[in-house]
C-alpha atoms as a PDB file:
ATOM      1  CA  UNK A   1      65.520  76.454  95.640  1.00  0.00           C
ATOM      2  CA  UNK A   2      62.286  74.311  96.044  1.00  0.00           C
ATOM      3  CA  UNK A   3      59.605  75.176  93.599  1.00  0.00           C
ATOM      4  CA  UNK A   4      55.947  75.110  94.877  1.00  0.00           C
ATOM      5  CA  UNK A   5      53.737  72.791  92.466  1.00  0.00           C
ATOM      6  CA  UNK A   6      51.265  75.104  90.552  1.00  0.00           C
ATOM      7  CA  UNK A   7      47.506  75.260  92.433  1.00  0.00           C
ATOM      8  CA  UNK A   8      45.525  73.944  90.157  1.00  0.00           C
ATOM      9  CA  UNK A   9      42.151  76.738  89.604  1.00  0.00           C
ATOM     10  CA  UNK A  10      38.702  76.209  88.780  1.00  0.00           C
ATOM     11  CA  UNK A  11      38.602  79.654  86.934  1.00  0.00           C
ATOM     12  CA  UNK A  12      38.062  79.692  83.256  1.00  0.00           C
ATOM     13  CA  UNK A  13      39.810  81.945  81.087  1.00  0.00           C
ATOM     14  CA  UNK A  14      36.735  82.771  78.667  1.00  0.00           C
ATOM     15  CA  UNK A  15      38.737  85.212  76.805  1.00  0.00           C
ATOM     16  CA  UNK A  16      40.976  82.877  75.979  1.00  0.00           C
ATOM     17  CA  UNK A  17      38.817  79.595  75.678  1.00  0.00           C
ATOM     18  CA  UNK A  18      36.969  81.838  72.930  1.00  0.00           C
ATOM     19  CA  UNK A  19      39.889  82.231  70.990  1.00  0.00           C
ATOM     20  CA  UNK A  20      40.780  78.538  71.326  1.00  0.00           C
ATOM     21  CA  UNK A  21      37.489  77.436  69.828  1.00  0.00           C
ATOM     22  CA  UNK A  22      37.425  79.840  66.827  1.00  0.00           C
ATOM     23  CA  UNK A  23      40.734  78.409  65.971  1.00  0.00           C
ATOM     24  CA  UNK A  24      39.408  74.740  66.818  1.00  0.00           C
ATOM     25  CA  UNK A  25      36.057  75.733  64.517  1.00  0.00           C
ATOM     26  CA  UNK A  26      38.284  77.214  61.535  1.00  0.00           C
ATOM     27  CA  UNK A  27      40.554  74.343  61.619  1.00  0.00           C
ATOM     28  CA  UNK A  28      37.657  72.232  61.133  1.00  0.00           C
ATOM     29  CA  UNK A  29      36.207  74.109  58.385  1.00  0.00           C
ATOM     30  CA  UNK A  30      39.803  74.238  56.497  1.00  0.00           C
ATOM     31  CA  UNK A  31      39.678  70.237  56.853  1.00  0.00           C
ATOM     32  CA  UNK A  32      35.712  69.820  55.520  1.00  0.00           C
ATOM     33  CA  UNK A  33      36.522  72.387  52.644  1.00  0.00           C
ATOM     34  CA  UNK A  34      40.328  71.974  51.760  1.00  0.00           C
ATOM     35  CA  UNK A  35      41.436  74.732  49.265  1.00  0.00           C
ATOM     36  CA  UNK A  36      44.355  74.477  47.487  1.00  0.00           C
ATOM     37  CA  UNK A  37      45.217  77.805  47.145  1.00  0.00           C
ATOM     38  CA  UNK A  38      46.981  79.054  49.840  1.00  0.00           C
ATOM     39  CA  UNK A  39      45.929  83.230  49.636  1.00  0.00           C
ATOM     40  CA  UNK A  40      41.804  81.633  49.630  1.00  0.00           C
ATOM     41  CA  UNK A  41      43.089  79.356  52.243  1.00  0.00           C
ATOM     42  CA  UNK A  42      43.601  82.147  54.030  1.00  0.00           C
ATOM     43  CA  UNK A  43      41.203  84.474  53.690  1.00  0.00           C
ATOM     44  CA  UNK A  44      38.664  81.930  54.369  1.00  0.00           C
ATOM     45  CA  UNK A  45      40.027  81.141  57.752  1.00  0.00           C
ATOM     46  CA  UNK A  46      40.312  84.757  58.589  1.00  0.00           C
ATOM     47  CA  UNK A  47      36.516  84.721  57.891  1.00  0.00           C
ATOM     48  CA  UNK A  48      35.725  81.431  60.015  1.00  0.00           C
ATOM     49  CA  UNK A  49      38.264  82.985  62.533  1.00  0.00           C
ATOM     50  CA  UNK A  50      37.069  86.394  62.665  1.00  0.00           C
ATOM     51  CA  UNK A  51      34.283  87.839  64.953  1.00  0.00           C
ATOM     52  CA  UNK A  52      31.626  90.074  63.121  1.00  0.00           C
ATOM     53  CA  UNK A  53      33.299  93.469  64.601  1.00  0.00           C
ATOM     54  CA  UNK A  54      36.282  92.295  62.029  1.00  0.00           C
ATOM     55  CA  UNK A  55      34.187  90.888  59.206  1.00  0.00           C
ATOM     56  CA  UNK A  56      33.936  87.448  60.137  1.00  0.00           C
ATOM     57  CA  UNK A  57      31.061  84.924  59.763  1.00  0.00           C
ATOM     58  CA  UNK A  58      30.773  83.814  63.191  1.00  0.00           C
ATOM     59  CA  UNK A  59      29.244  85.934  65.946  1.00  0.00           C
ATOM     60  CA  UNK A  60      30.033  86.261  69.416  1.00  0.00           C
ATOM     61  CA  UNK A  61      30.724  83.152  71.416  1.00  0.00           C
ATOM     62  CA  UNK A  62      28.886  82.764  74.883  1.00  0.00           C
ATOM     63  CA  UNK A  63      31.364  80.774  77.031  1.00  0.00           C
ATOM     64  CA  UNK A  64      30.551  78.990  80.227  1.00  0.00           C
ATOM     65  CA  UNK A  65      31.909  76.926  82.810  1.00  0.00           C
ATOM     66  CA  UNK A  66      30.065  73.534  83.787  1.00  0.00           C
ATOM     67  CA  UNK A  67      32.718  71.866  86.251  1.00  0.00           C
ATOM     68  CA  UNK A  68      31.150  68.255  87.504  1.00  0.00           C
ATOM     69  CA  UNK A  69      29.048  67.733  90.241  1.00  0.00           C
ATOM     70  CA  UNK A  70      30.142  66.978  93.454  1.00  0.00           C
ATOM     71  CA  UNK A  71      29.997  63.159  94.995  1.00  0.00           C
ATOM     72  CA  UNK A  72      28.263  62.585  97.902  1.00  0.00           C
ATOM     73  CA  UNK A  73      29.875  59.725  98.935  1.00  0.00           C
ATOM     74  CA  UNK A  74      26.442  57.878 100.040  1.00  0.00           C
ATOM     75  CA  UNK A  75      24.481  56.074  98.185  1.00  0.00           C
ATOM     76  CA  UNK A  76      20.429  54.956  98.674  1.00  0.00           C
ATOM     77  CA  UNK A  77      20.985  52.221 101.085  1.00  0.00           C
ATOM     78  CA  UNK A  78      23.157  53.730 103.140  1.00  0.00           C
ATOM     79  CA  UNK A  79      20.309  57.007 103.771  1.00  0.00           C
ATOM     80  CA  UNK A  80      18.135  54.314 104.339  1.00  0.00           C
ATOM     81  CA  UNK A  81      20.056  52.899 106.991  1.00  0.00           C
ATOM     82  CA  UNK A  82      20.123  55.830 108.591  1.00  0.00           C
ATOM     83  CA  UNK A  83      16.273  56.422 108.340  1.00  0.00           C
ATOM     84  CA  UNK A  84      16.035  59.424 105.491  1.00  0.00           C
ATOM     85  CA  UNK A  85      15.374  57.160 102.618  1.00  0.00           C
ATOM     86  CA  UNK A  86      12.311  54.924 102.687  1.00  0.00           C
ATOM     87  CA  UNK A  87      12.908  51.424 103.355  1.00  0.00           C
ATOM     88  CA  UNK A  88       9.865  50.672 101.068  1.00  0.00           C
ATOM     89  CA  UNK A  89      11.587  52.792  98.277  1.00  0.00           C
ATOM     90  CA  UNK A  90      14.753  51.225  98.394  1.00  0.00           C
ATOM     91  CA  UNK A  91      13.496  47.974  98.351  1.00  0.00           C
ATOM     92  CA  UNK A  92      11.413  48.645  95.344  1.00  0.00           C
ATOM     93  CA  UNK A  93      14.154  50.237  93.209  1.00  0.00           C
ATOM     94  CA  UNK A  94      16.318  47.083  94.031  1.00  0.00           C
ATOM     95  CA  UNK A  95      12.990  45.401  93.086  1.00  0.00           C
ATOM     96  CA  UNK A  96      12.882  46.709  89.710  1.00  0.00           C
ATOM     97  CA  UNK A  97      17.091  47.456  89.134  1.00  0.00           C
ATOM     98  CA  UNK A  98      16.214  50.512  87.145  1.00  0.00           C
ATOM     99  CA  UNK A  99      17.998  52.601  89.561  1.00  0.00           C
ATOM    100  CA  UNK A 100      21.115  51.612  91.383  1.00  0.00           C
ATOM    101  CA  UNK A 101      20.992  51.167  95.047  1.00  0.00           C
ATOM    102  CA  UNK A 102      24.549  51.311  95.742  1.00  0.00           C
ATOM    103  CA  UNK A 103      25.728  53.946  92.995  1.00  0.00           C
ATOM    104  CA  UNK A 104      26.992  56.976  94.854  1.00  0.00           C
ATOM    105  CA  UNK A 105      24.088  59.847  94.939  1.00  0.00           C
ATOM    106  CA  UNK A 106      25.063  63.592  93.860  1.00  0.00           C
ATOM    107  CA  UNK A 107      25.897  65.914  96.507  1.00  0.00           C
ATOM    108  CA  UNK A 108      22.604  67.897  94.908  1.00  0.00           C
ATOM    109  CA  UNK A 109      20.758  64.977  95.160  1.00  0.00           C
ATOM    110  CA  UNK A 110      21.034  63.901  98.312  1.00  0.00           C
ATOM    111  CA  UNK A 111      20.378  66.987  99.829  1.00  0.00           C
ATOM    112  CA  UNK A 112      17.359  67.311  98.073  1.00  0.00           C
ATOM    113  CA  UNK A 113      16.272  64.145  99.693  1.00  0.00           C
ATOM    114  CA  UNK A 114      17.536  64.931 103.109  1.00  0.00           C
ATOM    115  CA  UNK A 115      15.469  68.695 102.884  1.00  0.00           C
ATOM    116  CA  UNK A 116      12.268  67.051 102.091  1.00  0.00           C
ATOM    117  CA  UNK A 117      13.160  64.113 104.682  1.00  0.00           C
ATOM    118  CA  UNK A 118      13.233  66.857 107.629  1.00  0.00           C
ATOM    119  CA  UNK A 119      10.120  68.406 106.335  1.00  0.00           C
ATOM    120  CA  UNK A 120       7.532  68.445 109.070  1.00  0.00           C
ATOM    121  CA  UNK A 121       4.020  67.504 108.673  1.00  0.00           C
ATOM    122  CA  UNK A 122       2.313  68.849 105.131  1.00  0.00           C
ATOM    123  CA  UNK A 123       5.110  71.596 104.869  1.00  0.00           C
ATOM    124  CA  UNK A 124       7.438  71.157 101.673  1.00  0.00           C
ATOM    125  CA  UNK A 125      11.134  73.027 101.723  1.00  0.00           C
ATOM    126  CA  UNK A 126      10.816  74.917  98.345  1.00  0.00           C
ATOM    127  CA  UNK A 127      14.050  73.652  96.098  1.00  0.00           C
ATOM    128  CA  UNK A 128      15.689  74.751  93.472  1.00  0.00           C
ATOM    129  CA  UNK A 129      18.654  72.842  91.504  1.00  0.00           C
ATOM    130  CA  UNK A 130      20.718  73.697  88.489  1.00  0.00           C
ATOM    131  CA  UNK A 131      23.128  71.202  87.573  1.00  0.00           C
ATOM    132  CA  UNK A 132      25.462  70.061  83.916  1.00  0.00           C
ATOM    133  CA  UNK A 133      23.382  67.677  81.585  1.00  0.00           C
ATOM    134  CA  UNK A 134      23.620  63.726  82.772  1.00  0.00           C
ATOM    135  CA  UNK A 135      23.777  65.176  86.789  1.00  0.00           C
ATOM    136  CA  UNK A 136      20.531  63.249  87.820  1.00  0.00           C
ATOM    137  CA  UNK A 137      18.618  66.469  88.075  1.00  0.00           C
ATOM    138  CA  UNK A 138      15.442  64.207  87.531  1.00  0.00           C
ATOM    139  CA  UNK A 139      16.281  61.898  90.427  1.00  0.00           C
ATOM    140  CA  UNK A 140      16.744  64.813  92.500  1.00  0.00           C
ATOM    141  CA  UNK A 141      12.966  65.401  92.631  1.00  0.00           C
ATOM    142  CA  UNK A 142      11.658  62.224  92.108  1.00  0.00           C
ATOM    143  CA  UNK A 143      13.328  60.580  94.829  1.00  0.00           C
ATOM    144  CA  UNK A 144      12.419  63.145  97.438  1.00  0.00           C
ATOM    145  CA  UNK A 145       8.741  62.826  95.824  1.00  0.00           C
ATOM    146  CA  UNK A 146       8.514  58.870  95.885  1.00  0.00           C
ATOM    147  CA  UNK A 147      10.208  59.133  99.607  1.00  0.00           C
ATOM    148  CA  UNK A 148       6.942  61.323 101.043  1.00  0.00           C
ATOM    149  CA  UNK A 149       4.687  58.924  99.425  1.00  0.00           C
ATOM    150  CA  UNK A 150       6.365  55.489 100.197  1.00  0.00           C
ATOM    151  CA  UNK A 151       6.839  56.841 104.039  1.00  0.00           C
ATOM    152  CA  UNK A 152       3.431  58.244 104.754  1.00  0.00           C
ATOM    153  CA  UNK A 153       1.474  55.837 103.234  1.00  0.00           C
ATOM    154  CA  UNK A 154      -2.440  57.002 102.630  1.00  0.00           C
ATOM    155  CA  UNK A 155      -4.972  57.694 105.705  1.00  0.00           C
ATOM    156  CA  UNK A 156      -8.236  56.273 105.577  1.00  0.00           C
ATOM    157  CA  UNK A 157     -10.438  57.803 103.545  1.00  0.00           C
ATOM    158  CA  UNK A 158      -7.923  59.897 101.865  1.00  0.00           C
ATOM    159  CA  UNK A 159      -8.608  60.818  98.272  1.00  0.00           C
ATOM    160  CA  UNK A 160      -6.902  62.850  95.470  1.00  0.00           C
ATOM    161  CA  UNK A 161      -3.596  63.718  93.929  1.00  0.00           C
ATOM    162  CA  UNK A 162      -0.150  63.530  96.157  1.00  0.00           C
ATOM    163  CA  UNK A 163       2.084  64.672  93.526  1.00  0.00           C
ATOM    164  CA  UNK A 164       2.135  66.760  90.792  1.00  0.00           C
ATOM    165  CA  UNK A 165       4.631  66.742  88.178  1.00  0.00           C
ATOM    166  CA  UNK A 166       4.381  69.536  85.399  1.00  0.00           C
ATOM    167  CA  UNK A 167       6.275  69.802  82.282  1.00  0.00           C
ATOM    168  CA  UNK A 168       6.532  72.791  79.473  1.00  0.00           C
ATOM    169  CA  UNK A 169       5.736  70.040  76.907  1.00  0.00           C
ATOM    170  CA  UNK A 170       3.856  67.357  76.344  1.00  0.00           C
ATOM    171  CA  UNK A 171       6.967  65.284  75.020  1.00  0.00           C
ATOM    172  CA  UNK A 172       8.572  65.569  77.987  1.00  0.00           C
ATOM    173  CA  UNK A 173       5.658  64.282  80.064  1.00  0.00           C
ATOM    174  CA  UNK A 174       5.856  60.828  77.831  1.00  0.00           C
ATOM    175  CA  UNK A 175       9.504  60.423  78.651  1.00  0.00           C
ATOM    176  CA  UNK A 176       9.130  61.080  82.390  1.00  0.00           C
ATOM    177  CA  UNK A 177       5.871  58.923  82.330  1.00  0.00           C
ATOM    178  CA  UNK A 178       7.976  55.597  80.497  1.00  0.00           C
ATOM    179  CA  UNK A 179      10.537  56.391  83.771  1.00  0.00           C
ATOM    180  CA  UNK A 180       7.985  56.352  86.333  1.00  0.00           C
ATOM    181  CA  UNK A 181       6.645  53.453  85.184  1.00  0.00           C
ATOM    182  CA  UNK A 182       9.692  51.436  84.972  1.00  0.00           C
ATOM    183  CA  UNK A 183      10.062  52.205  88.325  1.00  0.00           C
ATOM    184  CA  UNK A 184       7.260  52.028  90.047  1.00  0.00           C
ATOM    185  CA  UNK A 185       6.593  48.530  87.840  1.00  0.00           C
ATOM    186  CA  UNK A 186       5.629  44.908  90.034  1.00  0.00           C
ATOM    187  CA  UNK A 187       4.015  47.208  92.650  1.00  0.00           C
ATOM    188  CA  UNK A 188       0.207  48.204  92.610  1.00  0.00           C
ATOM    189  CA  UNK A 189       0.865  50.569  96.131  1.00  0.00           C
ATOM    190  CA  UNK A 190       1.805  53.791  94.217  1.00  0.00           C
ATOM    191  CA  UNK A 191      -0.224  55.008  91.077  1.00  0.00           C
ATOM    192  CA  UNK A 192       0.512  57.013  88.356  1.00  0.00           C
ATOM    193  CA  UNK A 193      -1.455  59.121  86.141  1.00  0.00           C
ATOM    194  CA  UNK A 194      -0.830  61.773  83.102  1.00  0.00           C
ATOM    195  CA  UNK A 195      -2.603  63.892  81.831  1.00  0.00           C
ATOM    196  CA  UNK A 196      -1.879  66.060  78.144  1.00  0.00           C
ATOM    197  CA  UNK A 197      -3.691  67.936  75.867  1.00  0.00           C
ATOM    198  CA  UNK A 198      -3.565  64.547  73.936  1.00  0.00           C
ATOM    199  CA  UNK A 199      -5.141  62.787  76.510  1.00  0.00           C
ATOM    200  CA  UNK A 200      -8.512  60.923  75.741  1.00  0.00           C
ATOM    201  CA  UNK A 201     -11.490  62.038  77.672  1.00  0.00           C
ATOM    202  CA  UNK A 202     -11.611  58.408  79.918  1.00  0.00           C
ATOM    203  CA  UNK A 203     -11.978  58.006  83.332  1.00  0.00           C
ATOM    204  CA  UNK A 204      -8.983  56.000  84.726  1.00  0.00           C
ATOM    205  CA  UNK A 205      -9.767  52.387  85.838  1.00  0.00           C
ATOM    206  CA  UNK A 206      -8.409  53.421  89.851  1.00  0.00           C
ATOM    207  CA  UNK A 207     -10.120  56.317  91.833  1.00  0.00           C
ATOM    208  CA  UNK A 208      -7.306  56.550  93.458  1.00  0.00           C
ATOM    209  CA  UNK A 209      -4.275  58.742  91.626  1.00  0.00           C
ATOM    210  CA  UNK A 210      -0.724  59.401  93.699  1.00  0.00           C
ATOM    211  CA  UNK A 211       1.426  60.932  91.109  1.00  0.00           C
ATOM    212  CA  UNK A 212       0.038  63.055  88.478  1.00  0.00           C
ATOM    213  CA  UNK A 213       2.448  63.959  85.590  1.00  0.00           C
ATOM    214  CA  UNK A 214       1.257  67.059  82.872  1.00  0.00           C
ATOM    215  CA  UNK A 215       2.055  69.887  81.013  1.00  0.00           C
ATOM    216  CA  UNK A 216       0.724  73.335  81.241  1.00  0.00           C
ATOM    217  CA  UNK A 217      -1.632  73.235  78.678  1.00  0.00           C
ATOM    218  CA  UNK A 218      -2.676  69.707  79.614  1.00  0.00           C
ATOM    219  CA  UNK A 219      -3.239  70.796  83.407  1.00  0.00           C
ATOM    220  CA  UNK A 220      -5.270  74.402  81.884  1.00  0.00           C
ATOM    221  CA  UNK A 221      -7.170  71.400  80.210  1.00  0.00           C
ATOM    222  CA  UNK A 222      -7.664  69.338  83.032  1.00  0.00           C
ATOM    223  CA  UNK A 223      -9.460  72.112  84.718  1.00  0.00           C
ATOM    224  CA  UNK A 224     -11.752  72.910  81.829  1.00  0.00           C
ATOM    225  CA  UNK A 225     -12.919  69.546  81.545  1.00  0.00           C
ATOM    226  CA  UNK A 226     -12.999  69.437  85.770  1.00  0.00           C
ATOM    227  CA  UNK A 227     -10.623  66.377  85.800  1.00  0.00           C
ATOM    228  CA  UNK A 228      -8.902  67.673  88.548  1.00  0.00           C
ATOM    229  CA  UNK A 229     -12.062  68.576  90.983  1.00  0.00           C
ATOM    230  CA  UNK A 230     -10.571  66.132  93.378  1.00  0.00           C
ATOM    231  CA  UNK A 231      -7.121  67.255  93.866  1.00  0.00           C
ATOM    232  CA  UNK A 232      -7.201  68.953  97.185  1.00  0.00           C
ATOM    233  CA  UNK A 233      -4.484  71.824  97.539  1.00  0.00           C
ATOM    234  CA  UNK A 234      -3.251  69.997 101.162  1.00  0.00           C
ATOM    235  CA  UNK A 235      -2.572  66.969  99.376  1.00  0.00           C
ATOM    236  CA  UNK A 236      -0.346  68.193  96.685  1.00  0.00           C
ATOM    237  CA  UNK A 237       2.932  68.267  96.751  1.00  0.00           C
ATOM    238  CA  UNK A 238       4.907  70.448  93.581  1.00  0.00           C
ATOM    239  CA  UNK A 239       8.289  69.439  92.208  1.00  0.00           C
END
């Protein structure tokens, strides 16, 4: 009799996987505070172990599933050779060798950049991605955002912002600003601006502002102090 080899499932047990980490969490407590005595022993790990329905000291354990995201199997060059990415972009990312060219994209991310690729005139597909920690949900939006702006390059006479970038807080506008500017670095085509509730009141040295990064206060601030009287709603794209 031939035995089928056991399907391996993507379902998690979270019944189980709870039980597995209060044992994992009181086994580490027993080795941080060894007792000798074997009755405290005991009763101490039926404490760690316990839920607070049986008298323990840990609560309820919220367990959930982040499985990997998917490979796309294309990487920026190859969308480029096949017209979605910007040839521009691609060149100045190998320019600068923050980013990797040939480094596989996430599934996630690549279809980001193909939806705002088949966008049609000043019409933006609305997008939404959730994805594990470390899953390049960052170059998800920047890369469809540096795309637009590296394809269409300005009209004449065009003014204002082409980008906005808002953050809940103002640290996370500095790190995001240090990334932008690594790599849009050895190029003076594409600006970048941001904008905080830290932000000196100075005029920038260019008129002329592509990407604006901010916070929510610092953007309820920029319209207080009318810093953002240019910034026409058909030139502003939201990621």
């Amino acid at each position: 009799m031939i035995r089928e080899p056991k399907r391996q499932t993507l379902q998690l047990d979270a019944l189980s996987t709870e039980q597995a980490l209060r044992r994992r969490l009181a086994e580490f407590a027993q080795s941080v505070a060894y007792l000798r005595d074997p009755h405290i022993s005991g009763v101490c790990r039926r404490l760690w172990e316990s839920d607070e329905a049986a008298g323990g000291l840990v609560g309820q354990l919220w367990v959930e599933g982040i499985f990997p995201s998917s490979s796309s199997g294309r990487n920026a060059r190859d969308l480029a050779s096949e017209g979605v990415l910007s040839g521009a972009l691609v060149e100045q990312l190998e320019r600068t060798l923050i980013f990797p060219t040939d480094r596989a994209l996430y599934l996630h991310q690549e279809q980001a950049i193909r939806a705002e690729a088949d966008s049609v005139g000043d019409e933006r597909p609305a997008v939404v991605v959730t994805a594990a920690t470390g899953a390049g949900k960052t170059e998800a939006f920047l890369l469809p955002m540096l795309n637009a702006i590296f394809r269409e390059r300005r009209r004449s006479g065009q003014t204002g912002v082409r980008a906005i970038i808002l953050y809940p807080m103002n640290a996370l506008v500095n790190d995001q600003v240090e990334r932008l500017y690594e790599w849009l670095k050895q190029q003076d085509e594409v600006t970048v601006f941001h904008f905080t509730g830290e932000t000196r009141r100075t005029t920038p040295k260019r008129e002329r502002k592509d990407i604006l990064l901010s916070s929510a206060v610092g953007s309820e601030h920029a319209n207080r102090r009318g810093a953002t009287s240019r910034i026409s709603s058909s030139q502003i794209t939201q990621c």
